[in-house]
N, C-alpha and C. Protein backbone atom coordinates (compact mmCIF):
# COMPACT_ATOMS: atom_id res chain seq x y z
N UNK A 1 78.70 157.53 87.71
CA UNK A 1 78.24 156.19 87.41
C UNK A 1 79.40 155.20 87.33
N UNK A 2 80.22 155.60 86.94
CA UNK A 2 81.71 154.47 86.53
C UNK A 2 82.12 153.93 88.29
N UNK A 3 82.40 155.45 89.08
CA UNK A 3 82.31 154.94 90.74
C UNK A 3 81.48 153.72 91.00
N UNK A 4 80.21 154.13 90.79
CA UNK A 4 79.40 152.71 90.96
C UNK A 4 79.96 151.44 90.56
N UNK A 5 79.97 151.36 88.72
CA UNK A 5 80.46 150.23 88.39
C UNK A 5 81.68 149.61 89.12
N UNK A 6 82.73 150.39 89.24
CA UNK A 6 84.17 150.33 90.10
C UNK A 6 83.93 149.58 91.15
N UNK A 7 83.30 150.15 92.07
CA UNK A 7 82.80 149.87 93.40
C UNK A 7 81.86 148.26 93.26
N UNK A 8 81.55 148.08 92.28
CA UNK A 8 80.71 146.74 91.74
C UNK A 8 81.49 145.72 91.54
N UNK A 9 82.55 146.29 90.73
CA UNK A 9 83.35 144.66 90.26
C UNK A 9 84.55 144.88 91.27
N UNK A 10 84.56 145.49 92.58
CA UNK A 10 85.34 145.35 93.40
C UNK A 10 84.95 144.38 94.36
N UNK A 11 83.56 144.82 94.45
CA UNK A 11 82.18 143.98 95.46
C UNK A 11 82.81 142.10 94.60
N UNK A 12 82.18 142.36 93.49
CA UNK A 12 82.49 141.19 92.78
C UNK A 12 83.62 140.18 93.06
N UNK A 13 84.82 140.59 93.10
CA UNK A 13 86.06 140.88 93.19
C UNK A 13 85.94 139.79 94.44
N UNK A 14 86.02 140.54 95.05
CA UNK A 14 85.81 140.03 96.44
C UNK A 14 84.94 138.74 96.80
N UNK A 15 83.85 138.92 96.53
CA UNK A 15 82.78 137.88 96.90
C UNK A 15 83.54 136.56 96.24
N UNK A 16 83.64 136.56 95.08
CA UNK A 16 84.56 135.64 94.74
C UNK A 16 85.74 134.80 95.37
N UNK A 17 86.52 135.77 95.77
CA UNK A 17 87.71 135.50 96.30
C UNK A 17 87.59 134.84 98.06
N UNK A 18 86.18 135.74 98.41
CA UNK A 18 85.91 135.06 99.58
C UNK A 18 85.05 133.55 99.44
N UNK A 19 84.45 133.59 98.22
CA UNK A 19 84.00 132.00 98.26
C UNK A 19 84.95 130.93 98.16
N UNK A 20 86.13 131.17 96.82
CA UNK A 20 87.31 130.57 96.65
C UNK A 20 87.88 130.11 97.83
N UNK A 21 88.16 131.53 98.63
CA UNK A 21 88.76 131.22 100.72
C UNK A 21 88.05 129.73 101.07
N UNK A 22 86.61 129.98 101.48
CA UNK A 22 85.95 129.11 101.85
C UNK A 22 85.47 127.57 101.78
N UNK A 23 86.28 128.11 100.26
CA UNK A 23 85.90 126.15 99.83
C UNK A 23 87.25 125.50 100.10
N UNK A 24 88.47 126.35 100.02
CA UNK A 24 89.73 125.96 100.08
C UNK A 24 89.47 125.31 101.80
N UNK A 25 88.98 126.04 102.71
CA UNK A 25 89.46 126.22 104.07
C UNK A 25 88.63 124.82 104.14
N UNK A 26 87.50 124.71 104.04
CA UNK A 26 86.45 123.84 104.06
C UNK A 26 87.66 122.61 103.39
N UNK A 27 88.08 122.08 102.16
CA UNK A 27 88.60 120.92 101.63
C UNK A 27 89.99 120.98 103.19
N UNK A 28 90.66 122.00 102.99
CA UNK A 28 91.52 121.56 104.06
C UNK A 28 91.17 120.94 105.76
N UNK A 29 90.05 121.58 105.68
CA UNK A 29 89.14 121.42 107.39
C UNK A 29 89.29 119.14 106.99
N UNK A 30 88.85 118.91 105.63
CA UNK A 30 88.32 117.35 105.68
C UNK A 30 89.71 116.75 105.65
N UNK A 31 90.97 117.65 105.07
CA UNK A 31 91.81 116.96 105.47
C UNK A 31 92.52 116.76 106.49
N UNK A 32 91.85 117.33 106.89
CA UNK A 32 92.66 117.51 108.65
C UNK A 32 92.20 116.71 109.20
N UNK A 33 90.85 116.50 109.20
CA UNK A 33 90.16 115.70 109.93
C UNK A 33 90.21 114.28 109.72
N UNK A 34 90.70 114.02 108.25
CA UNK A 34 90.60 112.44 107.95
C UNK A 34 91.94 112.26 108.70
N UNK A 35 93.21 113.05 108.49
CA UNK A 35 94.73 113.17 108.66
C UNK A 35 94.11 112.52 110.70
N UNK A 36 93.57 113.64 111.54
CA UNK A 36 93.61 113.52 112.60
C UNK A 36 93.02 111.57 112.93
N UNK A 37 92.00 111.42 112.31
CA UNK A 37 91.47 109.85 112.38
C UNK A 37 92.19 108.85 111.98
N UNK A 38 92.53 109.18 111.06
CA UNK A 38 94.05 108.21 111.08
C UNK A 38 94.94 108.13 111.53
N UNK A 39 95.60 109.19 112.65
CA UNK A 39 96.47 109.28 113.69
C UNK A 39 95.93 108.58 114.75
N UNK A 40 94.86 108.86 115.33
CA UNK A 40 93.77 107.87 116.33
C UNK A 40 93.84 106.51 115.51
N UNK A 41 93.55 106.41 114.48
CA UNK A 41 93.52 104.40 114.24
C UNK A 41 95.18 104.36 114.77
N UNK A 42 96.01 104.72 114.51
CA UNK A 42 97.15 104.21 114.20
C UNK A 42 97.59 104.20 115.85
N UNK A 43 97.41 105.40 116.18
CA UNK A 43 97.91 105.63 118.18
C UNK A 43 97.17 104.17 118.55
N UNK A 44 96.04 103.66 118.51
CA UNK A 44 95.41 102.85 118.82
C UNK A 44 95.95 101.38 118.49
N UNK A 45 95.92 101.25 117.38
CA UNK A 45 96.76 99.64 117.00
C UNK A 45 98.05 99.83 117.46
N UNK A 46 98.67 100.85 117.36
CA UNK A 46 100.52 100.76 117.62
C UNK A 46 100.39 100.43 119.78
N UNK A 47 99.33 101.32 120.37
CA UNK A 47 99.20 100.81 122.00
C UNK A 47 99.08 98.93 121.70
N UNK A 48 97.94 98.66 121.30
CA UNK A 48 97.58 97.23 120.77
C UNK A 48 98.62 96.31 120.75
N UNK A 49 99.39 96.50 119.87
CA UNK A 49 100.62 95.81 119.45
C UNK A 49 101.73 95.74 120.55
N UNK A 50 101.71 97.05 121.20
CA UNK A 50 102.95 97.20 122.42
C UNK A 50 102.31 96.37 123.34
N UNK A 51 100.98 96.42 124.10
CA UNK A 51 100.49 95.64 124.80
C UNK A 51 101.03 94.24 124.61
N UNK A 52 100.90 93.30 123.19
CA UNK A 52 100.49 92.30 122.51
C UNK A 52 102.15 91.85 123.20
N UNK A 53 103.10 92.80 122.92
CA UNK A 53 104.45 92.31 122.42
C UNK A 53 105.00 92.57 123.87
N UNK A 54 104.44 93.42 125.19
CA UNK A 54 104.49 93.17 126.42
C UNK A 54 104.44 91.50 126.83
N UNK A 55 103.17 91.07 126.46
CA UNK A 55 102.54 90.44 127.04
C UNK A 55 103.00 89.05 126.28
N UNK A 56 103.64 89.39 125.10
CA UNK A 56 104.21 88.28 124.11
C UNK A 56 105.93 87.88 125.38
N UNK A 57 106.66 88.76 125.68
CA UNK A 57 107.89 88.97 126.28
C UNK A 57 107.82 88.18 127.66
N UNK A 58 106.68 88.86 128.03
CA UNK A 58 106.21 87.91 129.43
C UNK A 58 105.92 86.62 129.81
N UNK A 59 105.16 85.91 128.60
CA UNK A 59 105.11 84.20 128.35
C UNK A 59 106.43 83.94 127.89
N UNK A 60 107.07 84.37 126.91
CA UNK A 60 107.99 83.85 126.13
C UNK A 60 109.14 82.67 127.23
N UNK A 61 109.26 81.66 126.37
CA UNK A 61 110.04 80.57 127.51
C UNK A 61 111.41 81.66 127.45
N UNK A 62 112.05 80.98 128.47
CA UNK A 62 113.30 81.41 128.56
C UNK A 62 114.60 80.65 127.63
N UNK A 63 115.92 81.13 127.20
CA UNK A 63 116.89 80.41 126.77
C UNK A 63 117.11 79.37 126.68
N UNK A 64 117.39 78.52 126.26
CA UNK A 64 117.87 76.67 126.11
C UNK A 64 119.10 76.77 126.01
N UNK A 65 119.38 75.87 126.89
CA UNK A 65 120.89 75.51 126.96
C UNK A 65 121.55 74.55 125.59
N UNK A 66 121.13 74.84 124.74
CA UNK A 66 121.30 74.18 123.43
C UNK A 66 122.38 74.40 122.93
N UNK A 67 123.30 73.94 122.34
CA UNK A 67 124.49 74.72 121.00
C UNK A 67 123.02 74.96 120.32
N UNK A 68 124.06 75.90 119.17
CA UNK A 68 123.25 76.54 117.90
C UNK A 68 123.11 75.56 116.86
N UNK A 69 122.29 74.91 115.86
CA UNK A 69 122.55 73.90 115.12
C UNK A 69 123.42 73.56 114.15
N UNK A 70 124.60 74.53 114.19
CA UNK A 70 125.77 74.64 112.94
C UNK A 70 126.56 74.04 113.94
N UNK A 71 126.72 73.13 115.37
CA UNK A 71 127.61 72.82 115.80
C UNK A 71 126.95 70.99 115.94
């Protein structure tokens, strides 16, 4: 009979430890996933901005034959 019990709170043991696994893996799965979506916003505005600052470089007037105003 004690085999049994043994064999019970080993069962126990376990089931536990595999739910513990599961919720851990599961919270890490959402952080990954929020982590990965926020890499996509960010890849996305940072293209945005390079575009912006292309396209800012391209209008931009050219040099003035000016002195600097400390002269």
């Amino acid at each position: 009979m004690s085999d049994v019990k043994t064999l019970s709170e080993r069962i126990d043991v376990l089931e536990t430890r595999l739910t513990f696994q599961d919720e851990t893996i599961e919270t890490l799965n959402k952080a990954i996933t929020a982590q990965w979506q926020k890499i996509d916003a960010l890849t996305r505005q940072l293209a945005n901005l390079n575009e912006r600052l292309q396209e800012a470089e391209t209008h931009a007037p050219g040099p003035a034959n000016e002195p600097p105003p400390h002269y």
